[in-house]
N, C-alpha and C. Protein backbone atom coordinates (compact mmCIF):
# COMPACT_ATOMS: atom_id res chain seq x y z
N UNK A 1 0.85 -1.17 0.00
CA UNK A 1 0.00 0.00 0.00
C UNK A 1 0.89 1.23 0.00
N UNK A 2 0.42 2.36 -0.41
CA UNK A 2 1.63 3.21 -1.18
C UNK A 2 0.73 4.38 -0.93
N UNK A 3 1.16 5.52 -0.14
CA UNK A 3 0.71 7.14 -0.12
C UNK A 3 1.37 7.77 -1.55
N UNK A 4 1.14 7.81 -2.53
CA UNK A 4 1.04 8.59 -3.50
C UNK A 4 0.33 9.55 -3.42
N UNK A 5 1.22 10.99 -3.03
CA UNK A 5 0.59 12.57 -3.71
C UNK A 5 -0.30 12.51 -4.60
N UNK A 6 -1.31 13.16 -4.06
CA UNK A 6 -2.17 13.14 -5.43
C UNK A 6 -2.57 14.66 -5.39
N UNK A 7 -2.44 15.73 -6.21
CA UNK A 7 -3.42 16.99 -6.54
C UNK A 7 -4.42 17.20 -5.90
N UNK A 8 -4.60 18.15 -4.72
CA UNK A 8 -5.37 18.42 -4.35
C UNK A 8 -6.02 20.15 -4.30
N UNK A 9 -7.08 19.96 -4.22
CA UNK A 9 -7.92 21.81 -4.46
C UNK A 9 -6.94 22.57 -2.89
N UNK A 10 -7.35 23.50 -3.02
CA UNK A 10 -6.52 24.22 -2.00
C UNK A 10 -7.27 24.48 -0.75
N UNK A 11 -6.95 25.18 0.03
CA UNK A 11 -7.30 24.49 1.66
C UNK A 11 -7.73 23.40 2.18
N UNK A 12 -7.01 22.76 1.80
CA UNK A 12 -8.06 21.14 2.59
C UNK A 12 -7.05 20.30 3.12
N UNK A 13 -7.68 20.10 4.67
CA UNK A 13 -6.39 19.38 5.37
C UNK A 13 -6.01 17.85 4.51
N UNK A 14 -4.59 17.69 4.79
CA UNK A 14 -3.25 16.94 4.06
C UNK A 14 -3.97 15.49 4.40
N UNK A 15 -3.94 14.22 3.87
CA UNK A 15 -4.08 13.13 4.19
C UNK A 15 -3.42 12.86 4.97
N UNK A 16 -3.90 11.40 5.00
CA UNK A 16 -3.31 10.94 6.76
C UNK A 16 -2.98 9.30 6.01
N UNK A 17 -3.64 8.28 6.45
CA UNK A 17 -3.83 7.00 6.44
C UNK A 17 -4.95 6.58 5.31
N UNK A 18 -4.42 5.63 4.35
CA UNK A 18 -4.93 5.19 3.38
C UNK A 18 -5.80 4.50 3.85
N UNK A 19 -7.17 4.07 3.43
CA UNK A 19 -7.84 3.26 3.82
C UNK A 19 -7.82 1.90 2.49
N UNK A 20 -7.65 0.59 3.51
CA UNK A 20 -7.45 -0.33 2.79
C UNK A 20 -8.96 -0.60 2.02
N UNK A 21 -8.51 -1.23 0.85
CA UNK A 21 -9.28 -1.93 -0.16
C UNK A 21 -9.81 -3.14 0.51
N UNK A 22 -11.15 -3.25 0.44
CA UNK A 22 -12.25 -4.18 1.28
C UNK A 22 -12.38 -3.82 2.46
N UNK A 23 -11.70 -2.92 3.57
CA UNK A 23 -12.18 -2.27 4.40
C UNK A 23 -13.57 -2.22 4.40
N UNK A 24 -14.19 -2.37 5.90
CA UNK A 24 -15.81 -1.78 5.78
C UNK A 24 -15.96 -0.49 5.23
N UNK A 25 -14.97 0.92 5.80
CA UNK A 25 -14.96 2.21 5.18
C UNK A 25 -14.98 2.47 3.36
N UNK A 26 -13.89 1.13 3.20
CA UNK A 26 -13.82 1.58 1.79
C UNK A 26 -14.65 0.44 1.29
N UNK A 27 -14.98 -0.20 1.73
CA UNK A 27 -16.84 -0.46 0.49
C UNK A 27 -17.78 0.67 0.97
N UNK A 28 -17.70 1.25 1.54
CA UNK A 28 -18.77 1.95 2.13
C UNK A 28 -18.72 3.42 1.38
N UNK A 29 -17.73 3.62 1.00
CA UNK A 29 -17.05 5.06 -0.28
C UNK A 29 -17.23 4.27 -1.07
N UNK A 30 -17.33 3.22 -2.29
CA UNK A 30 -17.38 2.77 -3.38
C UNK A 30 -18.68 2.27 -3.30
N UNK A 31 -19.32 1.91 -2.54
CA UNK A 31 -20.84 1.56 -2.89
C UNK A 31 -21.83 2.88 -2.88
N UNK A 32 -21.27 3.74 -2.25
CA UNK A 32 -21.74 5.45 -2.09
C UNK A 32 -21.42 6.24 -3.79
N UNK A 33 -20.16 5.92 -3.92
CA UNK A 33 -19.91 6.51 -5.40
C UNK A 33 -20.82 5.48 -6.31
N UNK A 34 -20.89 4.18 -6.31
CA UNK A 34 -21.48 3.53 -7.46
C UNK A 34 -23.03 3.98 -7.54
N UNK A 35 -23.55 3.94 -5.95
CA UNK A 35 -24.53 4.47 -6.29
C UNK A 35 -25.09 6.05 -6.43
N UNK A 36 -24.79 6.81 -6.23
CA UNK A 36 -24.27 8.21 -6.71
C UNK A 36 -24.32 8.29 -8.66
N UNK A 37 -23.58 7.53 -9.04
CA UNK A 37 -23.47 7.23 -10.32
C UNK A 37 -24.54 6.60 -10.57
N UNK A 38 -25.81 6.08 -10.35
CA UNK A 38 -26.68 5.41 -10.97
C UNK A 38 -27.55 6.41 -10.59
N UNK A 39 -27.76 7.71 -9.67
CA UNK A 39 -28.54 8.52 -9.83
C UNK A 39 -28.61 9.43 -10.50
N UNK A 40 -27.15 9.99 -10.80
CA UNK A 40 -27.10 10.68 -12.12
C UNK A 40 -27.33 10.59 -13.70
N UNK A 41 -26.80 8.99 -13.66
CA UNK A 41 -27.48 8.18 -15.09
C UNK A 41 -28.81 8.44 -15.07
N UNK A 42 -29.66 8.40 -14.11
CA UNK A 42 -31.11 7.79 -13.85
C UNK A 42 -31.97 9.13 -13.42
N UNK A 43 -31.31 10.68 -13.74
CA UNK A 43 -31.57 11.94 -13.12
C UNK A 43 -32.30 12.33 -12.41
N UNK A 44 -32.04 11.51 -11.33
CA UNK A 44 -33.00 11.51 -9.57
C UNK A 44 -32.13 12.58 -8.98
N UNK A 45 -31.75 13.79 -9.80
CA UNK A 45 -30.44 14.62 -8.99
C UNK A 45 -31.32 15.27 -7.66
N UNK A 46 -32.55 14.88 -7.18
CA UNK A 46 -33.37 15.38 -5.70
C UNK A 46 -32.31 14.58 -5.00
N UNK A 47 -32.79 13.11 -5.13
CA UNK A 47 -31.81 12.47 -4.42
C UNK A 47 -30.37 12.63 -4.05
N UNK A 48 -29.88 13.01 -5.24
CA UNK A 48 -28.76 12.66 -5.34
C UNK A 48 -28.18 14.32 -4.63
N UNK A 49 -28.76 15.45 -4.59
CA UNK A 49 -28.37 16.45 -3.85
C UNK A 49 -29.02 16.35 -2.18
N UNK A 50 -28.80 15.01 -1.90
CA UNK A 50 -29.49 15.09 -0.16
C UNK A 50 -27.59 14.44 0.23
N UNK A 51 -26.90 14.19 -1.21
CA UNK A 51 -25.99 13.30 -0.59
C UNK A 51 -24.61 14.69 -0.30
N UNK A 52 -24.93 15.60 -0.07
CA UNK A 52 -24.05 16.64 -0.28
C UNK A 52 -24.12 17.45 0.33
N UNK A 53 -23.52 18.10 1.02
CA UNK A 53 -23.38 19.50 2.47
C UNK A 53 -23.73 20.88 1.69
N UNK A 54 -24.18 21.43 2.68
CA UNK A 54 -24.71 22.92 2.45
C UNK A 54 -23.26 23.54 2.07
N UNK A 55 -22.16 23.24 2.23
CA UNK A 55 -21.12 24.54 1.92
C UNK A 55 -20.38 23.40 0.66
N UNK A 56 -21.08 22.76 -0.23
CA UNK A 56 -19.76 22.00 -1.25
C UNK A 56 -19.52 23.39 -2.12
N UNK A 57 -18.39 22.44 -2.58
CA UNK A 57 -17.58 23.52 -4.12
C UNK A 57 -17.37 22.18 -5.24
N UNK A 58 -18.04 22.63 -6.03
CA UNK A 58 -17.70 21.23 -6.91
C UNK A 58 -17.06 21.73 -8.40
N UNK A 59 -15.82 22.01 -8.95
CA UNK A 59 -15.78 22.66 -9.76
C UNK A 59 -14.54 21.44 -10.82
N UNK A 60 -14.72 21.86 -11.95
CA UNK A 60 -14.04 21.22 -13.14
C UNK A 60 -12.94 22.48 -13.65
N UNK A 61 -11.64 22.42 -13.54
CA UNK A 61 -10.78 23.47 -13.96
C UNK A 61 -10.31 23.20 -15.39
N UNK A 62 -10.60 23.85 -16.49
CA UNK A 62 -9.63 23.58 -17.67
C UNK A 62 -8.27 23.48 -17.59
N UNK A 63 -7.96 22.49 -18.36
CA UNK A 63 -6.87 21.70 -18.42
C UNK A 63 -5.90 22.79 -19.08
N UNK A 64 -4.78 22.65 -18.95
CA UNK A 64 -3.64 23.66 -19.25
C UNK A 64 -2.39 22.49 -19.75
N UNK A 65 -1.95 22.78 -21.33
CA UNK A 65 -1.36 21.92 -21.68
C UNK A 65 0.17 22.62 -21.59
N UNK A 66 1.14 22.19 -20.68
CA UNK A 66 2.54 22.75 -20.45
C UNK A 66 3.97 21.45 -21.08
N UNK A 67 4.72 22.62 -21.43
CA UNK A 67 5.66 21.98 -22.26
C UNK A 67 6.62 21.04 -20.87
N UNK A 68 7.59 20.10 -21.40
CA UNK A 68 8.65 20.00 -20.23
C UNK A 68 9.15 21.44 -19.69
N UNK A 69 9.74 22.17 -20.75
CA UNK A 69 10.87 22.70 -20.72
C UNK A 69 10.28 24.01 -19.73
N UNK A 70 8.54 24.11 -19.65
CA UNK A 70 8.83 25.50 -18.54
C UNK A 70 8.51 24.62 -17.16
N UNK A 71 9.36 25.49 -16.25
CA UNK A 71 9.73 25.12 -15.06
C UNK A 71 8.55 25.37 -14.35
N UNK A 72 7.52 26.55 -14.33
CA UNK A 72 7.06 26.93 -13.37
C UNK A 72 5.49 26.41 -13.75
N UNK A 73 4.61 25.41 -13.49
CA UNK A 73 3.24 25.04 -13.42
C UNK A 73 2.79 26.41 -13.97
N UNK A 74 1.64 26.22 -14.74
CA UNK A 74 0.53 27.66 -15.10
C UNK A 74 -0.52 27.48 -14.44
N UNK A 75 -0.71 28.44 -13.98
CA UNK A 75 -1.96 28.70 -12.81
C UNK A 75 -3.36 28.34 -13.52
N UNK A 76 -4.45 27.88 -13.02
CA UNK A 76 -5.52 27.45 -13.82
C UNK A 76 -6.43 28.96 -13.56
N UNK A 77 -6.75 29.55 -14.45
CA UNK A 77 -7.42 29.91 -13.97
C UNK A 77 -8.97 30.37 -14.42
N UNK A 78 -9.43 29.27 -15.81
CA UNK A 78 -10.69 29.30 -16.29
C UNK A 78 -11.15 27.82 -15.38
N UNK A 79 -12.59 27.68 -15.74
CA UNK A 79 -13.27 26.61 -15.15
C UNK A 79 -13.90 26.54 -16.13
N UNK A 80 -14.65 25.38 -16.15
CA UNK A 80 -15.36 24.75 -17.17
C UNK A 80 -16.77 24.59 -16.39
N UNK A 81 -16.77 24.50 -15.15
CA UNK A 81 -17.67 24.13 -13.90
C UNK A 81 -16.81 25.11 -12.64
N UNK A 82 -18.00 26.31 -11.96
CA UNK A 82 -17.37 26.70 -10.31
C UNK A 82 -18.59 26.46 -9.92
N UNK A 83 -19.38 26.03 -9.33
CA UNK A 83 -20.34 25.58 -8.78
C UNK A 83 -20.63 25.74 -6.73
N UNK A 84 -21.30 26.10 -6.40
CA UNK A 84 -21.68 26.09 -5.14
C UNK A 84 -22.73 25.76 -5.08
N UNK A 85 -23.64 25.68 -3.99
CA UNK A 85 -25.10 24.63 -3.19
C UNK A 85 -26.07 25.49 -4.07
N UNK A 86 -25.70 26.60 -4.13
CA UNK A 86 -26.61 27.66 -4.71
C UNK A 86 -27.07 27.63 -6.05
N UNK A 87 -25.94 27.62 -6.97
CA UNK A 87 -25.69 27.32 -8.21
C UNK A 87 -26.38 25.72 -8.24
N UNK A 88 -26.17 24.71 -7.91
CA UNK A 88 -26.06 23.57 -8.07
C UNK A 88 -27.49 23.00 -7.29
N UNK A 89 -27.86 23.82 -6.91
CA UNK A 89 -29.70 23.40 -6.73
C UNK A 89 -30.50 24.42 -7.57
N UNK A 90 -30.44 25.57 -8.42
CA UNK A 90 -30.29 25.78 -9.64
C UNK A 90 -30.62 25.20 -10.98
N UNK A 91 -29.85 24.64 -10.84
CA UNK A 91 -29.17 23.68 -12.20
C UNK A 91 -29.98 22.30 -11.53
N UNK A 92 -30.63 21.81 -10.92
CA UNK A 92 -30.76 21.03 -10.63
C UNK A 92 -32.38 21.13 -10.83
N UNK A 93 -32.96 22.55 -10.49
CA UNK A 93 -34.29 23.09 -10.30
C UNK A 93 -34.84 23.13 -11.96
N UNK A 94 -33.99 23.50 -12.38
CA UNK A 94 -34.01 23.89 -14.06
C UNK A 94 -34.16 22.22 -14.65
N UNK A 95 -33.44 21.52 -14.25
CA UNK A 95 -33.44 20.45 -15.04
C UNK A 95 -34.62 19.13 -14.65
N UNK A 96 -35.06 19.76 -13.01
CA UNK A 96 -36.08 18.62 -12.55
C UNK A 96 -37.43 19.04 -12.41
N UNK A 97 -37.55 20.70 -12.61
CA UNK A 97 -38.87 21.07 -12.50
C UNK A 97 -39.53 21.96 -13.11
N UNK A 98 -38.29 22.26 -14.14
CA UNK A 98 -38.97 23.31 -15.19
C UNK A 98 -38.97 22.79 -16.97
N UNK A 99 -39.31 23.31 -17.52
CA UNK A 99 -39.35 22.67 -19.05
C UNK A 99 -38.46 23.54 -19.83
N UNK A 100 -37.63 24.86 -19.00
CA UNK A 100 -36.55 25.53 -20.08
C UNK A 100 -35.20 24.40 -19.96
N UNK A 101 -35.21 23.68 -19.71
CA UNK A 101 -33.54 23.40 -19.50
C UNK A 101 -32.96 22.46 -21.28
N UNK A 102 -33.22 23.52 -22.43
CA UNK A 102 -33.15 22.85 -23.48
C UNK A 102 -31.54 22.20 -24.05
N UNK A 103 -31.17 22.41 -23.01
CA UNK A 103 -29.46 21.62 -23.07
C UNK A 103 -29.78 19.77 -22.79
N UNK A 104 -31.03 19.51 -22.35
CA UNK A 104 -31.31 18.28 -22.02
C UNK A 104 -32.38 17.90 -21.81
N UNK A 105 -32.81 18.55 -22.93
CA UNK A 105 -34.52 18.23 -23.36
C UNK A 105 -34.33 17.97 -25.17
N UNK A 106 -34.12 16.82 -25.73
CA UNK A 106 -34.89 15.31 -24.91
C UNK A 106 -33.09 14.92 -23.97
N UNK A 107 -33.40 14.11 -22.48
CA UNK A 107 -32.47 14.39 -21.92
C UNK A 107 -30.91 13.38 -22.19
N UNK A 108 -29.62 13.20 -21.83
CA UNK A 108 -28.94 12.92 -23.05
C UNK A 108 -28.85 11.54 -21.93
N UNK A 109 -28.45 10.44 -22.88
CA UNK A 109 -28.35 8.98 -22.06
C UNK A 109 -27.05 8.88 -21.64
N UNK A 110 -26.86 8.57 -20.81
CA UNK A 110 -25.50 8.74 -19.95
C UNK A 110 -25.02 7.23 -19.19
N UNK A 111 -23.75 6.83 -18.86
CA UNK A 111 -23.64 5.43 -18.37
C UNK A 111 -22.16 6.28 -17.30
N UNK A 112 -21.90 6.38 -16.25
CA UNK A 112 -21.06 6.64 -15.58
C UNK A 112 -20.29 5.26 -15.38
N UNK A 113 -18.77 5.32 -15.69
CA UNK A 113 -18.08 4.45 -14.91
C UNK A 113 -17.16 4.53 -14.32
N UNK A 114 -17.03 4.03 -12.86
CA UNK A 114 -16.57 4.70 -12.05
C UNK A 114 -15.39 3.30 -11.96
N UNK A 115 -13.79 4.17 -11.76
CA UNK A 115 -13.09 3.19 -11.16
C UNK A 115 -12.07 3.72 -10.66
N UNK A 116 -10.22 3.31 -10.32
CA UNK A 116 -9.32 3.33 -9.69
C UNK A 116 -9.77 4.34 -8.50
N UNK A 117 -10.73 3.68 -7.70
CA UNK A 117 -10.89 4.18 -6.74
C UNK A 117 -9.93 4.09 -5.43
N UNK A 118 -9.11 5.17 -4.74
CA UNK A 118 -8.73 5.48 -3.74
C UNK A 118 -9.09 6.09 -2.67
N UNK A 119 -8.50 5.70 -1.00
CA UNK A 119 -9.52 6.77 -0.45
C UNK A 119 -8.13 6.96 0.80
N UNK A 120 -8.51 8.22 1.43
CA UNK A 120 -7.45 8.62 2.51
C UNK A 120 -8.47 8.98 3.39
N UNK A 121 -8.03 9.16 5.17
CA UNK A 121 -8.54 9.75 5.93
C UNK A 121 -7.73 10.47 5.72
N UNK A 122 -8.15 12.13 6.64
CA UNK A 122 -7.47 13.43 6.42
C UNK A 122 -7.17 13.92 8.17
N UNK A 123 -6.19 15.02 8.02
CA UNK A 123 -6.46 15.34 9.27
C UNK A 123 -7.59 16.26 10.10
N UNK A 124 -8.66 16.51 8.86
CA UNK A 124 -9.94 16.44 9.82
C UNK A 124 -10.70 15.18 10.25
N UNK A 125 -11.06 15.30 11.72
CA UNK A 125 -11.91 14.46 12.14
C UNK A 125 -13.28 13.93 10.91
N UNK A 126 -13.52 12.92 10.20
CA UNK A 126 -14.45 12.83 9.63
C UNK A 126 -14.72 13.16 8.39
N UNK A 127 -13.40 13.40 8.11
CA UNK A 127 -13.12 14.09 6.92
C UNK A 127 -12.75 12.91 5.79
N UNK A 128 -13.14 12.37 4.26
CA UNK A 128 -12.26 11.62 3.75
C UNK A 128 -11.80 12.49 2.44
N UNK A 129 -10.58 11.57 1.78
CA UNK A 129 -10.35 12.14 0.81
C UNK A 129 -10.34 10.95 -0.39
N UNK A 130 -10.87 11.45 -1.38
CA UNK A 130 -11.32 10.03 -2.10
C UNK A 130 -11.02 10.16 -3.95
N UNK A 131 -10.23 9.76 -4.27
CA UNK A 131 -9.92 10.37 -5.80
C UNK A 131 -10.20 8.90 -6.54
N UNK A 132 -11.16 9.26 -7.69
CA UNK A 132 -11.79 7.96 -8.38
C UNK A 132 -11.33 8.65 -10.06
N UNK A 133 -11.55 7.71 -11.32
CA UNK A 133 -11.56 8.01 -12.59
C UNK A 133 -13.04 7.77 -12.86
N UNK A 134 -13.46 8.23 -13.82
CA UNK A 134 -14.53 8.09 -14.63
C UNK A 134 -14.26 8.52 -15.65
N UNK A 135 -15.83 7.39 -16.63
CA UNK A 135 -15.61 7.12 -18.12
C UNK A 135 -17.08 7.53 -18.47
N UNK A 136 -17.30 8.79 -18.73
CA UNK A 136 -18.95 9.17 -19.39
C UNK A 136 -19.02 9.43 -20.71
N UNK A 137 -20.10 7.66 -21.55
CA UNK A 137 -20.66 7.82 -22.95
C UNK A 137 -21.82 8.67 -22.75
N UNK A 138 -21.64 9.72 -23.48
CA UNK A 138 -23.01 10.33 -23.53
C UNK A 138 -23.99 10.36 -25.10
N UNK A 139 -25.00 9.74 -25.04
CA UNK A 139 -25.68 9.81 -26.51
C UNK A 139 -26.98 10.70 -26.46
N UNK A 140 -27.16 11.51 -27.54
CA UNK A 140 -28.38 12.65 -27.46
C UNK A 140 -28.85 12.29 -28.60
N UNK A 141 -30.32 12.86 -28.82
CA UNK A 141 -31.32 12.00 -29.83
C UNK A 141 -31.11 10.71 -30.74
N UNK A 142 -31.58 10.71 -31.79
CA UNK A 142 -31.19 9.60 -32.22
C UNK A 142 -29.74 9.48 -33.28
N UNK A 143 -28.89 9.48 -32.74
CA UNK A 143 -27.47 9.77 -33.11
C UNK A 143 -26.94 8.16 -32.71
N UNK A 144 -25.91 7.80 -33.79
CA UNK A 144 -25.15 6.69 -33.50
C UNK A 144 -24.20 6.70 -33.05
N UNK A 145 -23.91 7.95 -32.11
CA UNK A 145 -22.55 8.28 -32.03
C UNK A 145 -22.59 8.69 -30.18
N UNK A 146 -20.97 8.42 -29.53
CA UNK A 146 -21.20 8.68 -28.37
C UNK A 146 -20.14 10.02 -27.98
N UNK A 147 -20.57 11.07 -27.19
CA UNK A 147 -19.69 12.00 -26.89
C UNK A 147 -19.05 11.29 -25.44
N UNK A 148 -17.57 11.60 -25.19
CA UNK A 148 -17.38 10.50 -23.96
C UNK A 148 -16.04 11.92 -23.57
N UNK A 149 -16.33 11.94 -22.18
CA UNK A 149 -15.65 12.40 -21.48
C UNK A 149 -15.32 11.64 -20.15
N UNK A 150 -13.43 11.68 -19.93
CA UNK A 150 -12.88 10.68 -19.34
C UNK A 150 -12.36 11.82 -18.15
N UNK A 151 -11.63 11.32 -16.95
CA UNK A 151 -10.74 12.02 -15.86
C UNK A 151 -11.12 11.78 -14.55
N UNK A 152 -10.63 12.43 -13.55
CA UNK A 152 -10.09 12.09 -12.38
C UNK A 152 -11.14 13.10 -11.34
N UNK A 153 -11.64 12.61 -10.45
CA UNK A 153 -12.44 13.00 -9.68
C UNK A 153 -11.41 13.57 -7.95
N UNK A 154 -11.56 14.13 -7.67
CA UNK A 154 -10.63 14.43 -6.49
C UNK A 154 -11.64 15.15 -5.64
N UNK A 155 -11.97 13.83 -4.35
CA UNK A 155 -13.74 14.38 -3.70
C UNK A 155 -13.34 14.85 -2.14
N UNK A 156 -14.04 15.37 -1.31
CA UNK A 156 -13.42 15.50 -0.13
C UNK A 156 -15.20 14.97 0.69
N UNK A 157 -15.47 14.10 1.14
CA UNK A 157 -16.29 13.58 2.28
C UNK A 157 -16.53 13.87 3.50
N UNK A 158 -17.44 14.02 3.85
CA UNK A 158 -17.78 14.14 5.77
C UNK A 158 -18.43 13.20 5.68
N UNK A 159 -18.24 12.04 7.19
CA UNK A 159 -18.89 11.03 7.51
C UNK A 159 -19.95 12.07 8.30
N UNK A 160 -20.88 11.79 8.38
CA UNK A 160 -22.11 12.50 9.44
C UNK A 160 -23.39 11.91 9.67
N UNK A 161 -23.35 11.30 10.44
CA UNK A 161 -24.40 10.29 10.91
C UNK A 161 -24.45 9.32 10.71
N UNK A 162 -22.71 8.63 10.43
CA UNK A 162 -22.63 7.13 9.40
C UNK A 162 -22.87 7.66 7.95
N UNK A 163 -23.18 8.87 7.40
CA UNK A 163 -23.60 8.45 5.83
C UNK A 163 -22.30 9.41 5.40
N UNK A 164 -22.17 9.16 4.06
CA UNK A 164 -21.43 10.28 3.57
C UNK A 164 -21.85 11.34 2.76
N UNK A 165 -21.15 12.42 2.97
CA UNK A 165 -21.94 13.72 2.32
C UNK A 165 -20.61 14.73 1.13
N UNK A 166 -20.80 14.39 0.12
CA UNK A 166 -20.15 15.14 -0.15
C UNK A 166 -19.78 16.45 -0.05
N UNK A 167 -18.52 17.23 0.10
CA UNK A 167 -18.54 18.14 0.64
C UNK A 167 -17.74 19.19 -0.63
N UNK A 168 -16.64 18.52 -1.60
CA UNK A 168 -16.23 18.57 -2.51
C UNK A 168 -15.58 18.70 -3.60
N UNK A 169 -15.64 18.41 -4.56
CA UNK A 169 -15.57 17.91 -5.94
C UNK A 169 -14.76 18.32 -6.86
N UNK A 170 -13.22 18.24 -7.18
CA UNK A 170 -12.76 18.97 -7.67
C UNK A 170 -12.46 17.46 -9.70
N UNK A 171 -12.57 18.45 -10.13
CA UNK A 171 -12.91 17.58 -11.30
C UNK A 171 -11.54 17.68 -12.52
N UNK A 172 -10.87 16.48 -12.79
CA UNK A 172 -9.55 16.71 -13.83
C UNK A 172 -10.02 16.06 -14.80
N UNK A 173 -10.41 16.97 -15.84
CA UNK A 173 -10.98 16.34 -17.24
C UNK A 173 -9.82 16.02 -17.99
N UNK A 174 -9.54 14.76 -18.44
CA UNK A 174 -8.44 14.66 -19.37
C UNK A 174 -8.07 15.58 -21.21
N UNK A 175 -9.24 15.97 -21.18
CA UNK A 175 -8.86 17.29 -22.59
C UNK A 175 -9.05 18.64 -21.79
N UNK A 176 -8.50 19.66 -22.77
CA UNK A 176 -9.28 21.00 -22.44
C UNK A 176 -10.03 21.36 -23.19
N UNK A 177 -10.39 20.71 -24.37
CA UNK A 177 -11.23 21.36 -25.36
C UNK A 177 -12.48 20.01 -25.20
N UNK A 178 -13.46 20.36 -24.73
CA UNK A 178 -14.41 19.23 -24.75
C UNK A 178 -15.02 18.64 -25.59
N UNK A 179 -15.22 17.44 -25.64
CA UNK A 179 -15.74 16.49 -26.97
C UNK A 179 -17.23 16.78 -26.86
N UNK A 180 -18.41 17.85 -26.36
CA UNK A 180 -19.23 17.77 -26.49
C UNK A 180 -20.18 19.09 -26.39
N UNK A 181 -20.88 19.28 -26.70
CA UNK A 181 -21.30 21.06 -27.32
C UNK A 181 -21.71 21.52 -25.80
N UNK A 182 -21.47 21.18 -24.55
CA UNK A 182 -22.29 21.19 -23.33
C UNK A 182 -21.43 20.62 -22.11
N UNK A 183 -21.75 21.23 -21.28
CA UNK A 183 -21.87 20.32 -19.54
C UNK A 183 -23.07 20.02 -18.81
N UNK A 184 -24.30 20.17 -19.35
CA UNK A 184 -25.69 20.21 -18.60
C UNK A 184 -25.46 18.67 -18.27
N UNK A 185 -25.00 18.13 -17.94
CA UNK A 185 -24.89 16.91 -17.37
C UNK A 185 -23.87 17.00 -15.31
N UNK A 186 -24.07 16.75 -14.74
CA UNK A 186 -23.10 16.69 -13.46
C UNK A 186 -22.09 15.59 -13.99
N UNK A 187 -20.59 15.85 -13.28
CA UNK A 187 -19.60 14.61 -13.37
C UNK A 187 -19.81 13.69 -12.23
C-alpha cells in the first residue's frame, strides 16, 4: 500500500492513512460513489443532492497543456464548472422542475463508470479524501454516435451520521477542449 501525492484543491487538510481496499470504510465510499453514479445516469439529482453538504464547491478546472521545458506550473485559472449549493440546486431546479432546461430536453443517455478508486482519511476528524476516474458515454437523440468524457475526480467527504456527504468535488478532465457542445450533465 503506497501514499502517492495526489493533486489536491486548496485548503483542505493533508491526508493521513490510506484506507485499505475491502475495508468496511472503503466499500462503504465505493458503494456510495457507485450508487451516486446510478442517480445521475437515472436523473434523480433530488436524491442525489441530499448526498451533499450545504457549503460544497464542486468545480471542473480547464486543463492547461505545459511543455517540459517551462519550469514553473501555469496557474488554472478558467473553469469549465465553479459551482456552489446555490448554483447547483439551480441547475438542478431547471433540469427537474422546469421545461426551459433545453441543453437536455430530450435528456442525453449517460452510463457513468466509475473506477481506480482510492480513499485517505485526512487530518480532519471525519473528513475523507477520495480520488476515483470516470468514463462518461453520452448519446443525445437519435445519433449513432457517443460524446465520452474521461478524468479524475478528487472528492473531499464528511462522515455525518454514518452516511457520507459530499462536501467537494474537484474535477480533472483529461482534454481541455471538450468532446461535447455542453456540460448540462453533473460529473
Amino acid at each position: 500500500m503506497t501514499n502517492l501525492a495526489v493533486e489536491k484543491p486548496d485548503n483542505l487538510a493533508p491526508h493521513t492513512d490510506r484506507i485499505a481496499v475491502g475495508s468496511p470504510l472503503y466499500n462503504q465510499i465505493v458503494e456510495h460513489l457507485y450508487d451516486e453514479a446510478a442517480l445521475l445516469d437515472n436523473l434523480d439529482l433530488r436524491t442525489w443532492q441530499k448526498s451533499f453538504t450545504d457549503d460544497i464547491l464542486y468545480q471542473a478546472p480547464v486543463q492547461i497543456t505545459g511543455r517540459k521545458s517551462e519550469r514553473l506550473p501555469k496557474k488554472r485559472q478558467m473553469m469549465h464548472l465553479f459551482e456552489n449549493y446555490f448554483s447547483m440546486e439551480m441547475r438542478i431546479h431547471k433540469v427537474h422542475d422546469t421545461a426551459v432546461c433545453w441543453a437536455e430536453e430530450p435528456r442525453s443517455r449517460t452510463r457513468r463508470l466509475i473506477t481506480n478508486i482510492r480513499a485517505w482519511k485526512t487530518e480532519t476528524e471525519n473528513e475523507l479524501s477520495v480520488v476515483s476516474y470516470f468514463l462518461i458515454p453520452r448519446n443525445r437523440f437519435e445519433s449513432n454516435e457517443y460524446q465520452i468524457l474521461s478524468g479524475e475526480r478528487q472528492d473531499r467527504f464528511r462522515l455525518i451520521d454514518g452516511e457520507l456527504k459530499l462536501a467537494r468535488r474537484n474535477i480533472i478532465l483529461d482534454m481541455s477542449v471538450l468532446s461535447m457542445p455542453n456540460l448540462a450533465i453533473f460529473l
